[in-house]
Protein backbone atom coordinates (compact mmCIF):
# COMPACT_ATOMS: atom_id res chain seq x y z
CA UNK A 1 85.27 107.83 -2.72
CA UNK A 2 88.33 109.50 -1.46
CA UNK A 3 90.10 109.38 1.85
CA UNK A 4 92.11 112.93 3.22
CA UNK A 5 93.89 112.90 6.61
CA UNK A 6 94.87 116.00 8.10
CA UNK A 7 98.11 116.07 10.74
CA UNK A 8 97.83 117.44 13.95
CA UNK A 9 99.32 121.11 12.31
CA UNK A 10 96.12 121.13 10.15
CA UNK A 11 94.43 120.81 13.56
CA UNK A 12 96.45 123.05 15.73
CA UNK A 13 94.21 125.76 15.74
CA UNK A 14 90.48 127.05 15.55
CA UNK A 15 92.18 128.60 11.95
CA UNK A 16 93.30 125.40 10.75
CA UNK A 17 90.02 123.93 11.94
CA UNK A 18 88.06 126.26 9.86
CA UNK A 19 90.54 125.76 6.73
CA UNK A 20 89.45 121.73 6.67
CA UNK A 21 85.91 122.97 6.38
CA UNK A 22 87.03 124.98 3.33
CA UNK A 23 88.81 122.03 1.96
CA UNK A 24 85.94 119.60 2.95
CA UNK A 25 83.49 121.72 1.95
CA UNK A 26 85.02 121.42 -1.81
CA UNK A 27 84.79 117.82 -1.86
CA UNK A 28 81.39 116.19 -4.44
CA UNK A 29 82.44 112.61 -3.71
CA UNK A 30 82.14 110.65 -0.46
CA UNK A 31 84.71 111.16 1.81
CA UNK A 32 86.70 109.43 4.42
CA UNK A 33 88.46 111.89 6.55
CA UNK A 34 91.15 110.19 9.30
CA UNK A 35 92.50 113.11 11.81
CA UNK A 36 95.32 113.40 14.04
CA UNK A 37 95.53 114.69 17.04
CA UNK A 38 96.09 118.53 17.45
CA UNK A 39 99.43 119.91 17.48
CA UNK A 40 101.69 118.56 20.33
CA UNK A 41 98.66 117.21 21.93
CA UNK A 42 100.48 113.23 21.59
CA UNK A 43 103.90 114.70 23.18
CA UNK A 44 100.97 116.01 26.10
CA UNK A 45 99.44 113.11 26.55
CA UNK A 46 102.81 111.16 26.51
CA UNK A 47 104.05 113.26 29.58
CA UNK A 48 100.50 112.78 31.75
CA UNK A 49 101.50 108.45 30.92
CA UNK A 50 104.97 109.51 32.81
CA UNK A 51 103.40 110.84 35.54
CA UNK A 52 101.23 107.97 35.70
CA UNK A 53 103.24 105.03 35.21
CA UNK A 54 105.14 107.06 38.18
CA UNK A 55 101.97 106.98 40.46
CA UNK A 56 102.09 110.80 40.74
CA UNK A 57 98.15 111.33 40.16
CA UNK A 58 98.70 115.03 40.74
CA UNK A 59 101.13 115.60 37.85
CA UNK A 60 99.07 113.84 35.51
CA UNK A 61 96.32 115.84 36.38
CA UNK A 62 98.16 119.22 36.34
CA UNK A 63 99.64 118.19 32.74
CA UNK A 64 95.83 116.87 31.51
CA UNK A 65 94.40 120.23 32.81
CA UNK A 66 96.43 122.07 30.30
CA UNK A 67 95.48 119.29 27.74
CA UNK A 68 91.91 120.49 28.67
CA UNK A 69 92.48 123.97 28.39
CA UNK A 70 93.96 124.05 25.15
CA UNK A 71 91.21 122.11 23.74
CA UNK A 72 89.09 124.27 25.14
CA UNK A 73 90.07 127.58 23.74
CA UNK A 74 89.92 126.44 20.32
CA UNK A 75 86.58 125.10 21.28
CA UNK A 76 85.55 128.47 22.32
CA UNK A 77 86.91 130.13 19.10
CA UNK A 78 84.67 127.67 17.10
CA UNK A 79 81.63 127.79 18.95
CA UNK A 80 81.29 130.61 20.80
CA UNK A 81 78.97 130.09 23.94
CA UNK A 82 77.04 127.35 22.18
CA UNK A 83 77.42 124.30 24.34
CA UNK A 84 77.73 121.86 21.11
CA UNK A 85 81.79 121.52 21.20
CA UNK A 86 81.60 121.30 25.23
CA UNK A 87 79.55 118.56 25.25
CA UNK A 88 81.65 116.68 22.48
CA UNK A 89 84.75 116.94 24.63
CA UNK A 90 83.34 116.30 28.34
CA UNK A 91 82.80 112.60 27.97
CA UNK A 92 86.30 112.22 27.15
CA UNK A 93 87.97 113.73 29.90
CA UNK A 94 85.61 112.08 32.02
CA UNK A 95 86.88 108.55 31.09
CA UNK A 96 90.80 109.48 31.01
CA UNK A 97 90.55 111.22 34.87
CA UNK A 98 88.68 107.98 35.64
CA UNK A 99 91.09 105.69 34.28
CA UNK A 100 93.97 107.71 36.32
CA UNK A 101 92.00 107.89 39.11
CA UNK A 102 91.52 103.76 39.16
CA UNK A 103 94.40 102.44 37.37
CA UNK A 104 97.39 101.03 38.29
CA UNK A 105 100.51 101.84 36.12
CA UNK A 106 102.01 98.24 35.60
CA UNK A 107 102.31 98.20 31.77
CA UNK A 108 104.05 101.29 30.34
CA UNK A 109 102.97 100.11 26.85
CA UNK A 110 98.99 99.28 27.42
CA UNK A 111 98.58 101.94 29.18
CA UNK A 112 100.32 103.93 26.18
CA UNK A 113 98.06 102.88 24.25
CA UNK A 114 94.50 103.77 26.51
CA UNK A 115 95.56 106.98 27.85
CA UNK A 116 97.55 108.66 24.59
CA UNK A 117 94.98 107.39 22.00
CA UNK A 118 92.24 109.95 23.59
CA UNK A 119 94.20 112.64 21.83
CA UNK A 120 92.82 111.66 18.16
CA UNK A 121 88.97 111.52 20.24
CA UNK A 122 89.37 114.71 21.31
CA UNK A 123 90.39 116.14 17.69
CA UNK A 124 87.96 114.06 15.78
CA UNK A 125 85.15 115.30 18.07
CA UNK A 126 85.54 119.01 17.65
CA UNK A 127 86.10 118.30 13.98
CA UNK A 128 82.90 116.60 13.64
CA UNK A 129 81.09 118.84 15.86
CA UNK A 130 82.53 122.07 14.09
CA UNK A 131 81.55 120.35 10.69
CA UNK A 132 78.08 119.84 11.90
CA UNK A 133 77.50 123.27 12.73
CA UNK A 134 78.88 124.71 9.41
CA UNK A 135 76.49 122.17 7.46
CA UNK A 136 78.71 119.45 6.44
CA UNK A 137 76.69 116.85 7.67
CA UNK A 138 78.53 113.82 8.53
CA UNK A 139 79.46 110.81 10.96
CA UNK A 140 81.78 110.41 13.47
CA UNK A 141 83.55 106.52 13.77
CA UNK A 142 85.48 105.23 16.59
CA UNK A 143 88.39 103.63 15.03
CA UNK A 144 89.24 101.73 18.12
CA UNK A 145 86.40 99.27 16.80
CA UNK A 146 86.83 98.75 13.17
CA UNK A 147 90.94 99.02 12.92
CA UNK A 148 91.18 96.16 14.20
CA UNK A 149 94.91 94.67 15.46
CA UNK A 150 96.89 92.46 16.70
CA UNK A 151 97.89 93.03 20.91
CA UNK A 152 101.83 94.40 19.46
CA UNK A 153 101.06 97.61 22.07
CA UNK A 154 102.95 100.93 20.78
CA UNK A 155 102.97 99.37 17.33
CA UNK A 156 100.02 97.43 16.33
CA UNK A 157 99.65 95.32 13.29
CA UNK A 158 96.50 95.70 11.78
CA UNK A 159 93.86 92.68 11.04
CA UNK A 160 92.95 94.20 6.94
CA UNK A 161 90.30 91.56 6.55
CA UNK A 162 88.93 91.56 9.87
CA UNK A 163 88.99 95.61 10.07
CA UNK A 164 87.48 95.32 6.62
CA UNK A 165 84.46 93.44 7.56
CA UNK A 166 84.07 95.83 10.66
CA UNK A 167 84.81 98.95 8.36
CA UNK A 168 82.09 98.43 5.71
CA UNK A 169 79.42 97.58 7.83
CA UNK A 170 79.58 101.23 8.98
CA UNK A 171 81.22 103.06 6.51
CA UNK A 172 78.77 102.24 3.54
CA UNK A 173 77.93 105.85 2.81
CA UNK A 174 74.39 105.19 3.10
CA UNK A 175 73.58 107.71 6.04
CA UNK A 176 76.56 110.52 5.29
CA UNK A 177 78.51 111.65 2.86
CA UNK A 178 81.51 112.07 4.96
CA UNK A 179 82.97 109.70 7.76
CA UNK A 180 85.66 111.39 10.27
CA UNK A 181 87.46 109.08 12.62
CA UNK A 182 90.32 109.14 14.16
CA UNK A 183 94.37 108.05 12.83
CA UNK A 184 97.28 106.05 14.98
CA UNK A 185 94.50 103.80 16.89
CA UNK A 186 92.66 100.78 16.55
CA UNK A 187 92.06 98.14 19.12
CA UNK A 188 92.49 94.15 19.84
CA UNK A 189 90.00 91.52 19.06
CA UNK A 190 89.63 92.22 23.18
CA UNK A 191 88.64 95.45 22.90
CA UNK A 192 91.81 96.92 24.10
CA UNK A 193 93.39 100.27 22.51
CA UNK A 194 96.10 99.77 20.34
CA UNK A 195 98.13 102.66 18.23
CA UNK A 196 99.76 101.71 15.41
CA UNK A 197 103.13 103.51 15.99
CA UNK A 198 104.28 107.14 16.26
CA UNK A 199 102.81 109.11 13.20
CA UNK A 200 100.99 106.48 12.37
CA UNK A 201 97.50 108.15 11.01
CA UNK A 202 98.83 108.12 7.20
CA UNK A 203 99.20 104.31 8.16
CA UNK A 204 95.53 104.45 9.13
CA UNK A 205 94.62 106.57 6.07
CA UNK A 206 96.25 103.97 3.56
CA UNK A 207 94.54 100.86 5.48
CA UNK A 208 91.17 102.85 5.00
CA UNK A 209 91.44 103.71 1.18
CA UNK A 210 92.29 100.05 0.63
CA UNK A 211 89.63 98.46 2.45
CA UNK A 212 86.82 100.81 0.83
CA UNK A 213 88.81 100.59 -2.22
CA UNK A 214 89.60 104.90 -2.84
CA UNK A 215 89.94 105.86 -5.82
CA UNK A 216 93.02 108.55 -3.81
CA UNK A 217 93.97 108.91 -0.72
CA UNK A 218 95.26 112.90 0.21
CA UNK A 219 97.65 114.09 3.56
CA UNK A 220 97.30 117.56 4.04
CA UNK A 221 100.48 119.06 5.35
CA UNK A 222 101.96 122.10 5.85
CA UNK A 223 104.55 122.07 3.10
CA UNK A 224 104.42 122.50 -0.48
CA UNK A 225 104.46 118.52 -0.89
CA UNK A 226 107.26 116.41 -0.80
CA UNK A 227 110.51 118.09 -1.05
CA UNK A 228 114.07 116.79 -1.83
CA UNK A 229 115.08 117.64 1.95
CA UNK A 230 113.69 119.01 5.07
CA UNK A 231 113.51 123.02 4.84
CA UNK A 232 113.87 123.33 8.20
CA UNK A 233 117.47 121.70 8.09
CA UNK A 234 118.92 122.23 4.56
CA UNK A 235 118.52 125.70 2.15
CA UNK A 236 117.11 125.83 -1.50
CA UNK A 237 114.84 122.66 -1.20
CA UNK A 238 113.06 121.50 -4.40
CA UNK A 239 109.83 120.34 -4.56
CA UNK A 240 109.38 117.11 -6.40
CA UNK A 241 105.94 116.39 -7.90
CA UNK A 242 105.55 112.75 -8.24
CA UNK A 243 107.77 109.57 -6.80
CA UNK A 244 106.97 105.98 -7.49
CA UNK A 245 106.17 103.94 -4.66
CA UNK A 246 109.65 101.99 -4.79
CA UNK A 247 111.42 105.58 -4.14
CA UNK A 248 108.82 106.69 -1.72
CA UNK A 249 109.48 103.29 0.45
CA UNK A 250 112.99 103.40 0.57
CA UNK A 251 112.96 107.45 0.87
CA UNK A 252 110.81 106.55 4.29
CA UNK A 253 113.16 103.72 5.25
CA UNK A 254 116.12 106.25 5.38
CA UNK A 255 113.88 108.53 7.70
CA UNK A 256 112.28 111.14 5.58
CA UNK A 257 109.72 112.39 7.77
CA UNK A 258 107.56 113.48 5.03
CA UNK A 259 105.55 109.47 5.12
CA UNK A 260 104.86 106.64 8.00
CA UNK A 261 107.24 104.07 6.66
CA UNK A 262 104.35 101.49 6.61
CA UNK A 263 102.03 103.88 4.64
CA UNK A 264 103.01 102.45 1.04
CA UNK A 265 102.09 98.75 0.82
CA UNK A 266 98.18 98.91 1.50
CA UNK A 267 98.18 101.58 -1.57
CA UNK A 268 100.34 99.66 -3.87
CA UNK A 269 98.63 96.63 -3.31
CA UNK A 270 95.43 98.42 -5.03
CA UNK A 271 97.68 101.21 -7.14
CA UNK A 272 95.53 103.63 -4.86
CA UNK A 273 97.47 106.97 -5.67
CA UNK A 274 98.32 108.91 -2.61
CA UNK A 275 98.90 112.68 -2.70
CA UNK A 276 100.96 114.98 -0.06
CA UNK A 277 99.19 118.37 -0.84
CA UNK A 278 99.27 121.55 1.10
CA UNK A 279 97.09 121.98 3.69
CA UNK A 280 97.61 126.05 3.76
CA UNK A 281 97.41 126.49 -0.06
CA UNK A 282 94.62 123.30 -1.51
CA UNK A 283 94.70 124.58 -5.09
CA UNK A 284 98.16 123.62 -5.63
CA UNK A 285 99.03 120.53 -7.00
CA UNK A 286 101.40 118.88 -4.39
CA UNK A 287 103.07 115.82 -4.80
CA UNK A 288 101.60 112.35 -5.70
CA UNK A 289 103.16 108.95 -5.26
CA UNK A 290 102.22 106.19 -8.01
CA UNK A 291 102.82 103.04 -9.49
CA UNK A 292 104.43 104.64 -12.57
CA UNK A 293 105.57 108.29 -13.31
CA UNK A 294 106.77 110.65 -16.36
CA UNK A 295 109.55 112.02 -14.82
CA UNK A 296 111.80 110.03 -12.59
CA UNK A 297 113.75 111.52 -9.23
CA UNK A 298 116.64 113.71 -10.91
CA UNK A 299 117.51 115.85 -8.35
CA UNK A 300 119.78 114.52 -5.22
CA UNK A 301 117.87 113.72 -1.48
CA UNK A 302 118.96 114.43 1.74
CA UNK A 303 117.34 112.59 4.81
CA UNK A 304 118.57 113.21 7.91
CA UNK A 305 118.15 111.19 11.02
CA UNK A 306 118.36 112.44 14.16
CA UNK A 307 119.22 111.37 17.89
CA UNK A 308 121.00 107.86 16.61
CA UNK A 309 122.77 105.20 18.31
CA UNK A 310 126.11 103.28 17.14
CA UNK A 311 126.06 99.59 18.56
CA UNK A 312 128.59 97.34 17.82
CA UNK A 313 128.77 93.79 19.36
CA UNK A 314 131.74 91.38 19.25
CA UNK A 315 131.84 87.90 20.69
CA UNK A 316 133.16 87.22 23.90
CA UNK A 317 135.50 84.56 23.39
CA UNK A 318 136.69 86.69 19.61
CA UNK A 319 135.44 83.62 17.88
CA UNK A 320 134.06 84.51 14.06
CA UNK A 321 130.60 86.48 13.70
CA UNK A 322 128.97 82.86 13.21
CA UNK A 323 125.34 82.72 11.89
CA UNK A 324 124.22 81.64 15.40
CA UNK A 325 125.61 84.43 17.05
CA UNK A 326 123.68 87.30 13.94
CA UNK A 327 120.54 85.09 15.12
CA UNK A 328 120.49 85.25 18.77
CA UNK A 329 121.92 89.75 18.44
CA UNK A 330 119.20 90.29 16.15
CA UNK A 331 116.25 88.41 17.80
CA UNK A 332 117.54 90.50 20.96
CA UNK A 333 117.23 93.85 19.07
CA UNK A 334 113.65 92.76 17.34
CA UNK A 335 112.53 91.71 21.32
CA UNK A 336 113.08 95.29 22.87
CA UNK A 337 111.86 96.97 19.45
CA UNK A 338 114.87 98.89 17.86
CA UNK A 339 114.74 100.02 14.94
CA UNK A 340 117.80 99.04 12.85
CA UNK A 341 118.50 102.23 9.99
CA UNK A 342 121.96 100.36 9.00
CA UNK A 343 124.20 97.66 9.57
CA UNK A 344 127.84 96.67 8.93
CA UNK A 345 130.21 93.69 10.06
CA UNK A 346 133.55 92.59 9.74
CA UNK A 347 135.08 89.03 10.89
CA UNK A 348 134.23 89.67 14.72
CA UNK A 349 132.36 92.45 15.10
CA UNK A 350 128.96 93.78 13.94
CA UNK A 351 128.04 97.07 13.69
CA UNK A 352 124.02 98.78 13.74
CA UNK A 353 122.61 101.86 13.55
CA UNK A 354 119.14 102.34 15.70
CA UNK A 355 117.02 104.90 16.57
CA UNK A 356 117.89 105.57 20.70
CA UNK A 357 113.94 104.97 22.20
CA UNK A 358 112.97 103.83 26.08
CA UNK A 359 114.05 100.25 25.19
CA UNK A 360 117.33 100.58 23.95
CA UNK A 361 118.81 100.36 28.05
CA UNK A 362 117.24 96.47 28.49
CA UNK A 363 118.46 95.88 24.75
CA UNK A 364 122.02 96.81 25.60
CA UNK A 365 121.85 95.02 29.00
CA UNK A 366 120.47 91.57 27.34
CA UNK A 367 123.28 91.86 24.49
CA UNK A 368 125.82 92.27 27.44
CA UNK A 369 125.24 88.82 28.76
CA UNK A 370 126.83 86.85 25.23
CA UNK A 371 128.48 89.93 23.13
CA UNK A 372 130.98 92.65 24.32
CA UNK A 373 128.71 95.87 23.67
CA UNK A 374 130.28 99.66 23.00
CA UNK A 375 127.96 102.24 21.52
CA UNK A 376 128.20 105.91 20.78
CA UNK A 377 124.86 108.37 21.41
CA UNK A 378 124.22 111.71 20.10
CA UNK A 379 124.61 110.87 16.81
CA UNK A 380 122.78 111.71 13.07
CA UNK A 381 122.46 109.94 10.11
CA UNK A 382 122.89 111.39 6.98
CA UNK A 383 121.49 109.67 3.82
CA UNK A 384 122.06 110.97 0.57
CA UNK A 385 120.27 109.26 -2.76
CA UNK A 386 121.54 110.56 -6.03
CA UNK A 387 125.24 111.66 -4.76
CA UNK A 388 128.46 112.38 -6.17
CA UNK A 389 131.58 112.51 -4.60
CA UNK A 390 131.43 117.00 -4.82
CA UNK A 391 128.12 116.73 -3.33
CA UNK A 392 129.30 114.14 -0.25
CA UNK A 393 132.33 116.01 0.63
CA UNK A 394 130.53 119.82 0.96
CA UNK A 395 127.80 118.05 2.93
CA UNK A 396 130.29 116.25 5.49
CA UNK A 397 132.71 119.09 5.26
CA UNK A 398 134.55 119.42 9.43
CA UNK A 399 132.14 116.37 10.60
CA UNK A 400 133.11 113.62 12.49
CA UNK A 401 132.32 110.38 10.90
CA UNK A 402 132.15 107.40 12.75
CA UNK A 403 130.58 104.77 9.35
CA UNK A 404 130.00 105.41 6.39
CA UNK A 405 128.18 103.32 2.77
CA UNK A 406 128.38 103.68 -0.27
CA UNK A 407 126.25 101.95 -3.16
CA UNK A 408 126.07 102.97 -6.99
CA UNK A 409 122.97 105.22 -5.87
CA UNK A 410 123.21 106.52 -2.25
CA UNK A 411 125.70 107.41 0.20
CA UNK A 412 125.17 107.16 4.20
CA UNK A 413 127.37 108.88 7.07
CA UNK A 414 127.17 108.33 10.45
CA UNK A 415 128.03 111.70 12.68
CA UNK A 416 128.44 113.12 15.63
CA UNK A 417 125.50 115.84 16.27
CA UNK A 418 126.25 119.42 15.65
């Protein structure tokens, strides 16, 4: 069997919608499909949480109308005045406006987790629905009870032997040749919703092809597969058609937003292959990531990481960075959740390099009370695998670098946004 998970650009749209059926339609084998929710549905759904966790009921329900609507108009372009996509979609918005109506915004990352997790439902209902109707017969799974998690809200850690014995006694292929359920969620041994982390439906795709042991697992995307840099920020991009899955971790590490970071390990653990393919062109070939390949990385790779934070800590009394002190900064930054993309120290001071999220403030507040803390916002990081001096200087040309690393392999600047 194989597993393909579509992004919420494959879903955008009643097009894109109809373009899965194509690519579905293709498919002999059984089939596993995990779908994200459509286009900036997540970024919708995050802004009707704001508006609840602030008790303004009305706001939320303004911003979930238009949640509504869109859905709705691609609805309509599917299915015409046939009430088959309607009646997928009511149930949902039901439940959300109920949950608003009666809940009580008291913890931002729970209720993260209930109210933005409808957006894969809503997607993975039309999909099904839409499927149905063009004669791909198949079944629709609630991933909220077979992922199952741990209670780490925003950024669950999934169960795999637990979720496995919940997985195969519905996904046996017995009554369908395709299963469709939803990425990014799961849910506690409670019950509760739980989503494993922004972008994290290739994470759900991977945990799927290893627990019903794929022979491949495919992301559709809407690029020609992986590239050597993002298009949209550097010219002349070259595709690169295979990466082992050594490069493809640390190439996600740096930021390359091409991969979850935590997709890897539940495919290398089986040496599942897993293919980035285009979504708007299927025959071509794509990229694939594997244990070994014929032609190694030869070309350089620019990741660039966006809307970073400089943090640099020194102790208070300008003693030496002691191994207490690197214990008690770091079990502060791993407690409010940031995500550390580089570190340096000297004698007193040490240095990091996080991504600048909601909990960053407490983080910086906490540090305060045994460190002296100065950061810097606003800032990118640049990571560049393959470099050469040429290649570093024409890249950082008039930039204002705060840090910067060098290794025998990869170079890393720290800069002030353009």
């Amino acid at each position: 069997m194989k597993v393909y998970k579509f992004g919420g650009a494959s879903v955008r749209s009643a097009e894109g919608i109809r373009n899965i059926v194509s690519i579905v339609s293709r498919v002999n084998e059984p089939l596993f499909m995990v779908v994200s929710a459509m286009g900036k549905t997540t970024n919708a759904m995050e802004e009707v949480l704001e508006h609840f966790m602030k008790a303004n009921r009305e706001a939320a329900f303004e911003k979930l109308a238009e949640v509504e609507t869109y859905h709705a108009g691609i609805v309509q372009e599917l299915f015409g005045d046939s009430p088959e996509g309607q009646q997928a979609m009511k149930p949902l918005f039901d439940e959300i406006k109920a949950a608003i109506t009666n809940g009580v915004g008291d913890d931002y990352d729970r209720w993260y987790d209930r109210l933005v997790s409808y957006g894969e439902l809503f997607s993975t209902k039309v999909v099904s629905a839409y499927l149905q109707k063009t004669g791909v017969d198949n079944r629709w799974l609630d991933m909220r009870g077979l992922i199952v998690t741990d209670s780490n809200f925003r950024e669950a850690n999934v169960k795999m032997e637990e979720s496995q014995k919940q997985l195969m006694k519905v996904a046996d292929f017995s009554d369908a040749k395709v299963y469709i359920g939803q990425g990014f969620i799961g849910a506690n041994i409670k019950g509760d919703p739980t989503t494993l982390g922004r972008e994290g439906s290739d994470y759900t795709a991977a945990v799927v092809g290893n627990l019903l042991d794929a022979e491949s697992v495919s992301i559709w995307k809407d690029v020609p597969g992986i590239l050597n840099a993002d298009p949209r920020i550097f010219k002349d991009t070259v595709h690169i058609p295979e990466l082992t899955y050594l490069d493809a971790v640390e190439l996600a590490y740096s930021g390359a937003q091409i991969i979850h970071p935590k997709t890897i390990k539940p495919l290398e653990n089986k040496n599942i292959p897993l293919y980035v393919r285009p979504f708007g062109s299927p025959d071509e070939a794509g990229s694939v990531i594997k244990a070994e390949v014929q032609n190694p990385v030869d070309v350089p790779v620019y990741i660039l990481r966006k809307n970073q934070v400089l943090v640099t800590i020194r102790p208070r009394d300008f003693s030496f960075v002691l191994e207490e002190s690197l214990s008690k900064a770091f079990t502060v930054m791993s407690k409010h959740r940031l995500k550390i993309s580089l570190i340096q120290s000297s004698a007193i001071s040490i240095s990091v390099c996080v991504d600048n999220n909601r909990y960053l403030a407490g983080a910086l507040d906490e540090l305060g009370n045994d460190f002296k803390v100065n950061y810097n916002e606003k800032l990118e990081l640049l990571t560049i695998r393959s470099v050469n001096d040429k290649m570093a200087d024409e890249t950082t040309a008039g930039r204002t670098i705060l840090l910067s690393q060098r290794t025998r392999r990869s170079a890393r600047f720290l800069m002030k946004e353009e």
